[in-house]
Every structure is written in C-alpha cells, then in structure tokens.
C-alpha atoms as a PDB file:
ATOM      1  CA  UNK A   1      -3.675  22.564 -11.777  1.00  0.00           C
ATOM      2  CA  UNK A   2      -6.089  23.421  -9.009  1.00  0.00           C
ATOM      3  CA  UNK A   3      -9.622  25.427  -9.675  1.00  0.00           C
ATOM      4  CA  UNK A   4      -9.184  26.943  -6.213  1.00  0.00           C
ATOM      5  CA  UNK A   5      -5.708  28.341  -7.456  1.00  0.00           C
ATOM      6  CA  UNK A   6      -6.735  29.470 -10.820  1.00  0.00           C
ATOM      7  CA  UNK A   7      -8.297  32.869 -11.989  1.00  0.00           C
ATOM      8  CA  UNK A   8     -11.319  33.129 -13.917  1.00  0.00           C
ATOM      9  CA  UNK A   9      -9.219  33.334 -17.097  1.00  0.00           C
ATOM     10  CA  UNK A  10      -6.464  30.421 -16.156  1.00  0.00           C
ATOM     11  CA  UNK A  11     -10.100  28.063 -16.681  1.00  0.00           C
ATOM     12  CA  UNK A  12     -11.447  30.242 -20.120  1.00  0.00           C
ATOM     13  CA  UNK A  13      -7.693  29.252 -21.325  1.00  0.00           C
ATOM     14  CA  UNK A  14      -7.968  25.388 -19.977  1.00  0.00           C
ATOM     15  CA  UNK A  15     -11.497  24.765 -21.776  1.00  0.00           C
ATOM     16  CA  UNK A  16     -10.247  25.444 -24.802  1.00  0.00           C
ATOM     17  CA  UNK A  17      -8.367  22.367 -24.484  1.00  0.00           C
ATOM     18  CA  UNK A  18     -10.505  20.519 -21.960  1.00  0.00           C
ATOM     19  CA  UNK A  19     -13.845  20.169 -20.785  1.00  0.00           C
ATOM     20  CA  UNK A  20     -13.298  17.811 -18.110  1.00  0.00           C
ATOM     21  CA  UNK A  21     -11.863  17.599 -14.389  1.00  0.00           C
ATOM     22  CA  UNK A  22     -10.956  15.327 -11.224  1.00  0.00           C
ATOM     23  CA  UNK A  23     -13.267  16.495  -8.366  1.00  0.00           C
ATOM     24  CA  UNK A  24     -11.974  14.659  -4.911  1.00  0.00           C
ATOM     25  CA  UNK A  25     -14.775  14.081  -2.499  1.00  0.00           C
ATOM     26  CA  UNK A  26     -14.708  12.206   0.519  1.00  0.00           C
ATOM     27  CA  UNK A  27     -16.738  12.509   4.361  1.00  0.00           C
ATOM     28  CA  UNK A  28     -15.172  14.014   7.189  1.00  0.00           C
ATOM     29  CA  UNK A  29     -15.388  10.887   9.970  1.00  0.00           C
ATOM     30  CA  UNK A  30     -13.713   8.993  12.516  1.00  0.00           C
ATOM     31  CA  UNK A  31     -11.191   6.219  11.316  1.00  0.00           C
ATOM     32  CA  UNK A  32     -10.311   4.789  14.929  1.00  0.00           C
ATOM     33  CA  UNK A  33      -7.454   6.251  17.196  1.00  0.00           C
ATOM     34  CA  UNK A  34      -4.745   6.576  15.177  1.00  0.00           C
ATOM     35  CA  UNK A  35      -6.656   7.645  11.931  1.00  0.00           C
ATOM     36  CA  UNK A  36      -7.622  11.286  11.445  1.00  0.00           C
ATOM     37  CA  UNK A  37     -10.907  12.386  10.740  1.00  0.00           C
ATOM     38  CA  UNK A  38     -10.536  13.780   7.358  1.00  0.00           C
ATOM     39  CA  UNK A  39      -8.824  10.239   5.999  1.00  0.00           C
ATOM     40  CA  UNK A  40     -11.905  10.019   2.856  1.00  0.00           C
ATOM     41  CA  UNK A  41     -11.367  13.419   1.622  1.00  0.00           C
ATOM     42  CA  UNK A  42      -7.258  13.783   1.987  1.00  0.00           C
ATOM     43  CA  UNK A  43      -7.009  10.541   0.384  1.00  0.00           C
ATOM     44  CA  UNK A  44      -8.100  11.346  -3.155  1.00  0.00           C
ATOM     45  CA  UNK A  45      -7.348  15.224  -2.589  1.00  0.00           C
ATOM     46  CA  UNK A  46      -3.445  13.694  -2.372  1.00  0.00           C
ATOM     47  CA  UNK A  47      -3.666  11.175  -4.966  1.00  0.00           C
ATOM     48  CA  UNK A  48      -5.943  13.856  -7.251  1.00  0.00           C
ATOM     49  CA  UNK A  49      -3.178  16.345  -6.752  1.00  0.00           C
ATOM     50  CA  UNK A  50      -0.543  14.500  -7.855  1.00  0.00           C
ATOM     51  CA  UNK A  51      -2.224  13.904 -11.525  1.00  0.00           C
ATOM     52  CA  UNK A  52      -3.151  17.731 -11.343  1.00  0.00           C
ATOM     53  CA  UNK A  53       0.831  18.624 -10.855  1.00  0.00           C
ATOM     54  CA  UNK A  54       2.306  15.951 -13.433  1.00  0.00           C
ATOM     55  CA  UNK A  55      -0.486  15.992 -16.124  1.00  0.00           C
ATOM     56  CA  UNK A  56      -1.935  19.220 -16.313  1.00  0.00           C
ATOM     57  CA  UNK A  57      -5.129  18.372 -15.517  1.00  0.00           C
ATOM     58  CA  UNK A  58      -7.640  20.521 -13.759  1.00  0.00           C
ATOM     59  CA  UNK A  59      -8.713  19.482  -9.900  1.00  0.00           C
ATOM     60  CA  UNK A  60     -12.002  20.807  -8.601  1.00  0.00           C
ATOM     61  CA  UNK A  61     -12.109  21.315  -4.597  1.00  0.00           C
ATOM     62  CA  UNK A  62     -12.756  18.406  -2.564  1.00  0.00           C
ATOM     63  CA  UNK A  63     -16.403  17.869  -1.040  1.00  0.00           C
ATOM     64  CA  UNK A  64     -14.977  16.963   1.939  1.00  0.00           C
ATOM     65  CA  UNK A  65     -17.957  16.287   4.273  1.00  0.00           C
ATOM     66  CA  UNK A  66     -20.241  13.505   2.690  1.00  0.00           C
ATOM     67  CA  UNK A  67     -22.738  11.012   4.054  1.00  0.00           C
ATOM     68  CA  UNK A  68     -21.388   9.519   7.802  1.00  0.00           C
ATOM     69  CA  UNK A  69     -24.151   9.264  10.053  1.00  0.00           C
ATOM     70  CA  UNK A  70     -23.086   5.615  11.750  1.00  0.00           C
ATOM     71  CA  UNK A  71     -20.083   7.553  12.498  1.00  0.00           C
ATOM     72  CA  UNK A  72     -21.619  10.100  15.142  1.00  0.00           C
ATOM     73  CA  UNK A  73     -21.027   8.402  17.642  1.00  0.00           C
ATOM     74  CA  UNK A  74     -17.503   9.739  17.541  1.00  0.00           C
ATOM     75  CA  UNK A  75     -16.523  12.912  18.160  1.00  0.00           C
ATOM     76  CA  UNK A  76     -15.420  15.387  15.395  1.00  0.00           C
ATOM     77  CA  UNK A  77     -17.700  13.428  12.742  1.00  0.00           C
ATOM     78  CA  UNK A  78     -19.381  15.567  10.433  1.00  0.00           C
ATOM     79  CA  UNK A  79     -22.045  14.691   7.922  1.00  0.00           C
ATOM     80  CA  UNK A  80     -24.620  15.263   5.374  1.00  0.00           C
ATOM     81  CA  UNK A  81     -28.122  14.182   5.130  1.00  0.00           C
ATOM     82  CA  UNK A  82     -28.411  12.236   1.828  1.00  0.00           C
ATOM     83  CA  UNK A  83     -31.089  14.685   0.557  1.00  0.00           C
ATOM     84  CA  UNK A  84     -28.538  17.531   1.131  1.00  0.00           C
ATOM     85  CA  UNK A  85     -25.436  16.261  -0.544  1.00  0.00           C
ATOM     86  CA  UNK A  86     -27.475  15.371  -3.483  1.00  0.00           C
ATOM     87  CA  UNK A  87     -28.651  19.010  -4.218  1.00  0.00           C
ATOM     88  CA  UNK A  88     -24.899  20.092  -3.231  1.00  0.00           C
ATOM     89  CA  UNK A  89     -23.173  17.811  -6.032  1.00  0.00           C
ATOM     90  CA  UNK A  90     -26.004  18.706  -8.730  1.00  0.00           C
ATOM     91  CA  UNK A  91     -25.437  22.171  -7.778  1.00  0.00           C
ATOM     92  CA  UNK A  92     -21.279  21.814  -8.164  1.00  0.00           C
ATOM     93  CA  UNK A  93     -22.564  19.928 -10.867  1.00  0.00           C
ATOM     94  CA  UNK A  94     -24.705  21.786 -12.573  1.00  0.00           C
ATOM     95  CA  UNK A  95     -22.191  24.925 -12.214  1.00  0.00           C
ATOM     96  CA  UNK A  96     -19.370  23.610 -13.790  1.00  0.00           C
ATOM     97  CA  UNK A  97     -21.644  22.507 -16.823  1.00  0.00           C
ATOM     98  CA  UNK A  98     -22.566  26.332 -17.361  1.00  0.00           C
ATOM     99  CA  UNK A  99     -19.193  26.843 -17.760  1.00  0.00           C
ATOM    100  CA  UNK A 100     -18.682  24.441 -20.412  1.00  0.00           C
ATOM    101  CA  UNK A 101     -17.414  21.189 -18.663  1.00  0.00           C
ATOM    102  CA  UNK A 102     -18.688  18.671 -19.886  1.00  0.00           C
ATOM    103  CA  UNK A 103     -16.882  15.785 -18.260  1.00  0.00           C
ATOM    104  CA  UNK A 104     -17.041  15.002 -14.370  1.00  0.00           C
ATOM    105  CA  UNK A 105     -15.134  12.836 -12.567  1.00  0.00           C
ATOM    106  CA  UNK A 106     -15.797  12.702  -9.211  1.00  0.00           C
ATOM    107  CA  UNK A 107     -13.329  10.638  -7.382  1.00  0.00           C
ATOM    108  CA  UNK A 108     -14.584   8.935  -4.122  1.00  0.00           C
ATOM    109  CA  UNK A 109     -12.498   8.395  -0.949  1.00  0.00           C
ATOM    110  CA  UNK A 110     -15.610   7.241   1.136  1.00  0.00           C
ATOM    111  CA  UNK A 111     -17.492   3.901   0.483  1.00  0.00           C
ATOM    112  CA  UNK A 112     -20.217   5.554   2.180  1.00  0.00           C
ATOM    113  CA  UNK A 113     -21.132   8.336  -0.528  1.00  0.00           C
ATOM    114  CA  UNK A 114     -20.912   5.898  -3.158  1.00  0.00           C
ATOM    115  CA  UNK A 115     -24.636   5.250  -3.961  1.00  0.00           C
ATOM    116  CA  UNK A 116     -25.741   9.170  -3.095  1.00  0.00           C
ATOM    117  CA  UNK A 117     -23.586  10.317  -5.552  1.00  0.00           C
ATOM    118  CA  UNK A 118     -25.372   8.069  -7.593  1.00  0.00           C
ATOM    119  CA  UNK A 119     -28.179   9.348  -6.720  1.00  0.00           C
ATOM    120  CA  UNK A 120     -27.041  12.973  -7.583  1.00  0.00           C
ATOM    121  CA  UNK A 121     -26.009  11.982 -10.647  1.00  0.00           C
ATOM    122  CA  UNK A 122     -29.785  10.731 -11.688  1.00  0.00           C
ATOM    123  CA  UNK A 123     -31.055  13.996 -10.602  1.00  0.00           C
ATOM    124  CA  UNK A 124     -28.648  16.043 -12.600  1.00  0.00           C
ATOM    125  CA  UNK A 125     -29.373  13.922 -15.273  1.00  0.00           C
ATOM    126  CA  UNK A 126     -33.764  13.853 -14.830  1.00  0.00           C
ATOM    127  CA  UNK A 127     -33.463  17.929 -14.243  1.00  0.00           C
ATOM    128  CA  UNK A 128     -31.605  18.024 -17.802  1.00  0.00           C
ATOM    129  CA  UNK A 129     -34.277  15.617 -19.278  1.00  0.00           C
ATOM    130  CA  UNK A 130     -37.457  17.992 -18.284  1.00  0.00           C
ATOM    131  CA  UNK A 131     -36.099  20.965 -19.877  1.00  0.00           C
ATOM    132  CA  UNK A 132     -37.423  22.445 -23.095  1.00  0.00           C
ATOM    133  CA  UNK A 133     -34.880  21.021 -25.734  1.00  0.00           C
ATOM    134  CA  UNK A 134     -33.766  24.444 -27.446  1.00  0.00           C
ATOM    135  CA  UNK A 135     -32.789  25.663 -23.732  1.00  0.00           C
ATOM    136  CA  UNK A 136     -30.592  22.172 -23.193  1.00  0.00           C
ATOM    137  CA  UNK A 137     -27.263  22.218 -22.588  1.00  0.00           C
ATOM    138  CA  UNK A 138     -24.434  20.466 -24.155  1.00  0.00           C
ATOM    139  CA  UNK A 139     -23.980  16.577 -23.257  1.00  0.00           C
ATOM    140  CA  UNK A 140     -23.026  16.149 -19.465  1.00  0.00           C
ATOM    141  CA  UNK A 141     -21.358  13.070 -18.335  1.00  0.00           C
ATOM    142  CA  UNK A 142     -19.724  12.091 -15.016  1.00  0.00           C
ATOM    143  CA  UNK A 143     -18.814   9.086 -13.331  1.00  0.00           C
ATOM    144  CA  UNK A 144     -17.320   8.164  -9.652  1.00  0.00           C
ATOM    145  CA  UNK A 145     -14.584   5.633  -9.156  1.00  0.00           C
ATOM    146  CA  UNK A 146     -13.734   4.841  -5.408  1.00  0.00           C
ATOM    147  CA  UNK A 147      -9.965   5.076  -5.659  1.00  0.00           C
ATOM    148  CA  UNK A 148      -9.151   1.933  -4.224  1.00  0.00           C
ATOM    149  CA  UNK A 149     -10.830   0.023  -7.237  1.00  0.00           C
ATOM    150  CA  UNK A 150      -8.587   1.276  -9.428  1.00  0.00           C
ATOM    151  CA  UNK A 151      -6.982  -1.164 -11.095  1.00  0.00           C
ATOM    152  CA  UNK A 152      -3.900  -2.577  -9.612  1.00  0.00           C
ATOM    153  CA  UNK A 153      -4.352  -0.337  -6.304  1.00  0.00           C
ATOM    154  CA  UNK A 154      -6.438  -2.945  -4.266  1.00  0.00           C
ATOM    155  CA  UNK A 155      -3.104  -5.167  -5.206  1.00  0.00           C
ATOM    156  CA  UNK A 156      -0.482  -2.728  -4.101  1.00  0.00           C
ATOM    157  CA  UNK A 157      -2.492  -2.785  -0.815  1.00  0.00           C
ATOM    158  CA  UNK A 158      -2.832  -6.250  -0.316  1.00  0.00           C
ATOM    159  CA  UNK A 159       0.827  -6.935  -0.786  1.00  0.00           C
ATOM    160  CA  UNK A 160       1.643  -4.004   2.145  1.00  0.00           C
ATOM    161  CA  UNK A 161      -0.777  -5.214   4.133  1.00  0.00           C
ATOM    162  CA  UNK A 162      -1.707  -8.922   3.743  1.00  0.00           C
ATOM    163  CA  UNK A 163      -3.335  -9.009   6.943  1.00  0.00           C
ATOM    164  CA  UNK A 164      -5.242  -6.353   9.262  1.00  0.00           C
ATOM    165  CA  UNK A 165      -5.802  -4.119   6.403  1.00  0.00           C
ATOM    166  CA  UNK A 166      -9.396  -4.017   6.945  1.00  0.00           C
ATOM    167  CA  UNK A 167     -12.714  -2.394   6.017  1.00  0.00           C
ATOM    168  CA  UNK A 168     -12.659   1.060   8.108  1.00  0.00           C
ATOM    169  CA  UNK A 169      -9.728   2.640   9.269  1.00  0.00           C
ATOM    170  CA  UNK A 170      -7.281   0.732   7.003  1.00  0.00           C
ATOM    171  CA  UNK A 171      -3.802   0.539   7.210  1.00  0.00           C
ATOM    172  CA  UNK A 172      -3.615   1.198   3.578  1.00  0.00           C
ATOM    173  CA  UNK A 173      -5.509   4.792   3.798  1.00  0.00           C
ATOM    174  CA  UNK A 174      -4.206   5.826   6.847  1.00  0.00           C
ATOM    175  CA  UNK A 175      -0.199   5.109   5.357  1.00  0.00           C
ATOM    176  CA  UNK A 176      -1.944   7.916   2.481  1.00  0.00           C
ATOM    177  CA  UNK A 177      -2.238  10.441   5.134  1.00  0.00           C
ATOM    178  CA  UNK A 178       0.663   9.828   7.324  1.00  0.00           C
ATOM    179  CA  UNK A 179       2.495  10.516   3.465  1.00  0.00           C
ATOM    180  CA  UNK A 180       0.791  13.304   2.801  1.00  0.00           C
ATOM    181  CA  UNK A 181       1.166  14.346   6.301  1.00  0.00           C
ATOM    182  CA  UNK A 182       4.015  13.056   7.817  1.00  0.00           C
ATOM    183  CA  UNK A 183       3.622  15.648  11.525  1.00  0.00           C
ATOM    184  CA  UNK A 184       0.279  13.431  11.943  1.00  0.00           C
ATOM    185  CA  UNK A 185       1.473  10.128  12.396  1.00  0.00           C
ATOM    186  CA  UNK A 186       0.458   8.411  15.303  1.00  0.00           C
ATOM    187  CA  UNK A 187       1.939   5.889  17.471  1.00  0.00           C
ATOM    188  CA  UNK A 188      -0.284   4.056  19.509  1.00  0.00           C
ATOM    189  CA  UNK A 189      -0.898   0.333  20.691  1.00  0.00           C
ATOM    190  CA  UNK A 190      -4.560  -0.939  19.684  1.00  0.00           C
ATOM    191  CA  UNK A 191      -6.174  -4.062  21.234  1.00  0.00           C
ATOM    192  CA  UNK A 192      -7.736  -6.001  19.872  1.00  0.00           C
ATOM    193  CA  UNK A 193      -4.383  -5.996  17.333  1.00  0.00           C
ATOM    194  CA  UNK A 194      -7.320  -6.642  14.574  1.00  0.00           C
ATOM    195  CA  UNK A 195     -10.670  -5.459  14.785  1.00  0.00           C
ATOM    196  CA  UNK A 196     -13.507  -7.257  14.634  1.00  0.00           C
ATOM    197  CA  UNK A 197     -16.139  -7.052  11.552  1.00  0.00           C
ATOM    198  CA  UNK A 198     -19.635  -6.724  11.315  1.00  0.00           C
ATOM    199  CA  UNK A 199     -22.467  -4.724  10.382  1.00  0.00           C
ATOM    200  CA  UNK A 200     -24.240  -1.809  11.742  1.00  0.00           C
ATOM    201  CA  UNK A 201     -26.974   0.544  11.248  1.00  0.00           C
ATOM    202  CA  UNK A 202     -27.050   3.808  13.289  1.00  0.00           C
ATOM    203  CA  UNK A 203     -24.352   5.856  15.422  1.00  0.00           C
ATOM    204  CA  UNK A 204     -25.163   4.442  18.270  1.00  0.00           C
ATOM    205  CA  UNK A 205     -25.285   0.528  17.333  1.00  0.00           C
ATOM    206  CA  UNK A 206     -21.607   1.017  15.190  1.00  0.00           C
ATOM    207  CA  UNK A 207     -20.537   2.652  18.696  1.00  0.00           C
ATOM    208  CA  UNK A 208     -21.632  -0.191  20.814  1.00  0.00           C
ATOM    209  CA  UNK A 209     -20.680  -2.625  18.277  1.00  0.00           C
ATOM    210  CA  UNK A 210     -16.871  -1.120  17.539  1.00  0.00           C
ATOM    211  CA  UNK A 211     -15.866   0.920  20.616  1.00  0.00           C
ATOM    212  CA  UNK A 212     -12.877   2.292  19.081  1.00  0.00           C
ATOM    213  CA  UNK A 213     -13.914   3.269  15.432  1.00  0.00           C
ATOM    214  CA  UNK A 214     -12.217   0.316  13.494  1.00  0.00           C
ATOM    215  CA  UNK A 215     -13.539  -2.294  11.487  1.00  0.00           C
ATOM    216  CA  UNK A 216     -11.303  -5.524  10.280  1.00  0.00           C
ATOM    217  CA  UNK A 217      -8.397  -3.324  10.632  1.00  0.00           C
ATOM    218  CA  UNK A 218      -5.048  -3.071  12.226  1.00  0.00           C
ATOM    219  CA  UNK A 219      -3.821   0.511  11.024  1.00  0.00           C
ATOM    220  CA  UNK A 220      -0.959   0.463  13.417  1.00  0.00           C
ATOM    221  CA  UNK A 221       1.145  -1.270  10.834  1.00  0.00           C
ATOM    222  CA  UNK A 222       0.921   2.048   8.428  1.00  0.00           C
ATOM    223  CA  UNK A 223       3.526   3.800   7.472  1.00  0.00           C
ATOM    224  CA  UNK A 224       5.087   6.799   5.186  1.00  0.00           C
ATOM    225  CA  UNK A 225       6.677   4.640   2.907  1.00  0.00           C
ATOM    226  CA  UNK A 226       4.007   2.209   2.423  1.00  0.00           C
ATOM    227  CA  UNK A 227       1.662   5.556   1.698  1.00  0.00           C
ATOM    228  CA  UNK A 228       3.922   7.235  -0.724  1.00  0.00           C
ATOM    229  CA  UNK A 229       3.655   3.596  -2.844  1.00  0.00           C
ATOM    230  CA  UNK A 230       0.235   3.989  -2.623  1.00  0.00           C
ATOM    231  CA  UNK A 231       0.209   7.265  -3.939  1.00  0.00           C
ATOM    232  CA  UNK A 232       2.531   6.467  -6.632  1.00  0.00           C
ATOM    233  CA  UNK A 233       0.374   3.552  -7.665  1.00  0.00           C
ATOM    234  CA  UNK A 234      -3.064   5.230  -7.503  1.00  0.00           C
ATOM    235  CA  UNK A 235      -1.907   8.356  -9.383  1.00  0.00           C
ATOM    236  CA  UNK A 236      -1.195   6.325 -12.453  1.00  0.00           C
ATOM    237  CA  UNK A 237      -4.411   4.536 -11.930  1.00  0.00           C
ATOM    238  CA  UNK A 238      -6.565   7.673 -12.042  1.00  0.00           C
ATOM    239  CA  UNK A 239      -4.625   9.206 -14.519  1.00  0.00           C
ATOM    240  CA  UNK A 240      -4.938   6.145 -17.176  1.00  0.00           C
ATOM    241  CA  UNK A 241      -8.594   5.702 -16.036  1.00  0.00           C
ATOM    242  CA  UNK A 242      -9.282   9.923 -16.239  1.00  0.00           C
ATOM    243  CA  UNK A 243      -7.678   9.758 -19.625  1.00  0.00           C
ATOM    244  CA  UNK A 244     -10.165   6.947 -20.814  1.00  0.00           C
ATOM    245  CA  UNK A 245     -13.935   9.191 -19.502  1.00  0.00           C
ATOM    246  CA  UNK A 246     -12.205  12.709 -21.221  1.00  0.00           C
ATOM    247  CA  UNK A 247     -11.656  10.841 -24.271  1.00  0.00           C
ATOM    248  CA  UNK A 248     -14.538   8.880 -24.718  1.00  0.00           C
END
C-alpha cells in the first residue's frame, strides 16, 4: 500500500488499524559508471515496496535526495545541505504525526544521511518537548535502519559477492537496481577491476582521490539474479524488524 496511491480516506480507513509506516529515503548521487544515480533511494523504495504489496503495510514516498556533497564532483549529483534535510524530515515528520501516526520508520539506503536523520529526529523530538503539555501530541517514535544491517542481509551479500563488493558503488546495491530495473543494466569493463579505498572530505578531494566514483568496489560482477535474492532477503528483514517498532 503506497501513500502516494491512496486517497485521503484509503489512510482514515488504515489508521484505524495502524499508526505506523515504512518511509524509503535515500540521496540522489553518483555510484561509479555502471551504477545509476538514484541507487540510495531505489534501493529501499524496491525492497519497501515489496513489504507494502505482501503485508499490507503503508509506504510513505521516498526522500530521494539526501545529504551528498563529496559526491559533486560528478555530474547529475544532487544534494541537501544538512540544515535543510533536517527541517524537511521534521516537517514529513511532523505531518504525518497530525494525522495520527505515531510510528516512523524511516528506512535508509544512503550511509551518508544516517547521522542527519539523527539529527532530525532530536529536533522533532526537542520541538515536542517545548510545547505547553495540554497542546502535546500523542507519543511519536521513529527510528532509521540502513537496510543493509538488517539482519542476515549483510550475509546474503557477502556470499554473492565475497570479493569487490565494496563501500560505494557495490555490487550488491547495484544487482538491487539492475532487478528492479532490468532496461538499466550496464555492461562495461572497469580498471582498476577493484577500487581502491580511502577517505575523503569534499567533492573535489573524493574526485581526485576516486576518478571514477567507486570505492572498494567491483560492481561489474552484479547481476539480476543476484538482486532479486537480495530483495527477497531484505524484504523479510524489514518486514520482521517493521513488525517489532509497530508493536512495541
């Protein structure tokens, strides 16, 4: 079930059995020559999706441009300033709550977002804490799992791809969007094979220090098949993990 394919009344009718949903969010950024630029946010999308069709369960839309600056460097990169995704997700936050959801689960398909959203959440959370207690709302809890931490999913990728995988422009995420979108795949010889790792700071020093976009990673070696396990794996992941936060 997807809020961006409901009516107003499909969502009165689904809180009075629910007060929580999956919201996807991701970054729109490079992930090397054979990875396409919205990778973060089709990832969970896919994977958020597929609990939405089987389970019943309501999917926000994906905030699909998050924090990405050290990308820039790279055409087609697109990002927010950290100050400016924080109001955004207390504002999608803070919306949903007026309608009575009171669980948010913000699934995370970029490493990069992980501690803004953090951040988000504390101001949702200090904004609620300074109001006059007769106008408080009901409780508000969310949480944001990167969906590769789910249990048994960093496994399932490891045994796919035991080596090249990666840290940026995996093989395992890119095989997720070749599955999800199997006219994109891309066939294209990489040297180095591997990438090399490191660190970085701004656009132009990940640039100079990773000319192509990758780090650790040899994505050449995804495929549909591997992506569609993937899939299959995370989905149960998310789902056991979503059932645990809209029970609790």
């Amino acid at each position: 079930m997807q809020l961006s394919l409901s009516t107003w009344t499909d969502i009165e009718q689904y809180l009075k059995t629910s007060d929580a949903i999956i919201i996807p969010i991701g970054s729109m950024e490079q992930h090397g020559p054979t990875g396409l630029i919205g990778t973060d946010a089709i990832c969970p999308e896919v994977i958020a999706k597929r609990v939405g069709d089987e389970h019943g369960v309501l999917i926000g839309p994906t905030f699909n441009v998050g924090c990405a600056q050290h990308h820039l460097g790279f055409p087609g990169t697109m990002t927010l300033r950290p100050s400016t995704m924080i109001a955004a997700i207390a504002d999608w936050s803070l919306s949903l709550a007026k309608h009575g959801f009171k669980k948010l689960y913000w699934f995370n398909g970029h490493g990069g977002n992980t501690a803004t959203i953090q951040a988000a959440f504390a101001e949702v959370y200090a904004q609620r804490s300074f109001e006059p207690s007769p106008a408080r709302q009901p409780a508000l809890r969310m949480t944001s799992k990167n969906w590769w931490e789910l249990p048994s999913v960093m496994a399932k990728c490891k045994e796919l791809h035991p080596s090249g995988d990666g840290m940026h422009a995996t093989a395992s995420e890119v095989a997720v969007t070749y599955a999800a979108y199997p006219d994109q795949v891309r066939n294209q010889t990489l040297e180095p094979k591997i990438a090399p790792i490191g660190s970085f700071t701004d656009a132009e020093h990940y640039r100079a220090n990773f000319p192509d976009g990758r780090i650790g990673s040899d994505p050449t070696q995804a495929t549909i098949e591997a992506g569609n396990t993937i899939i299959d794996v995370t989905a149960q992941a998310l789902w056991a993990d979503f059932q645990k936060f809209a029970q609790s």
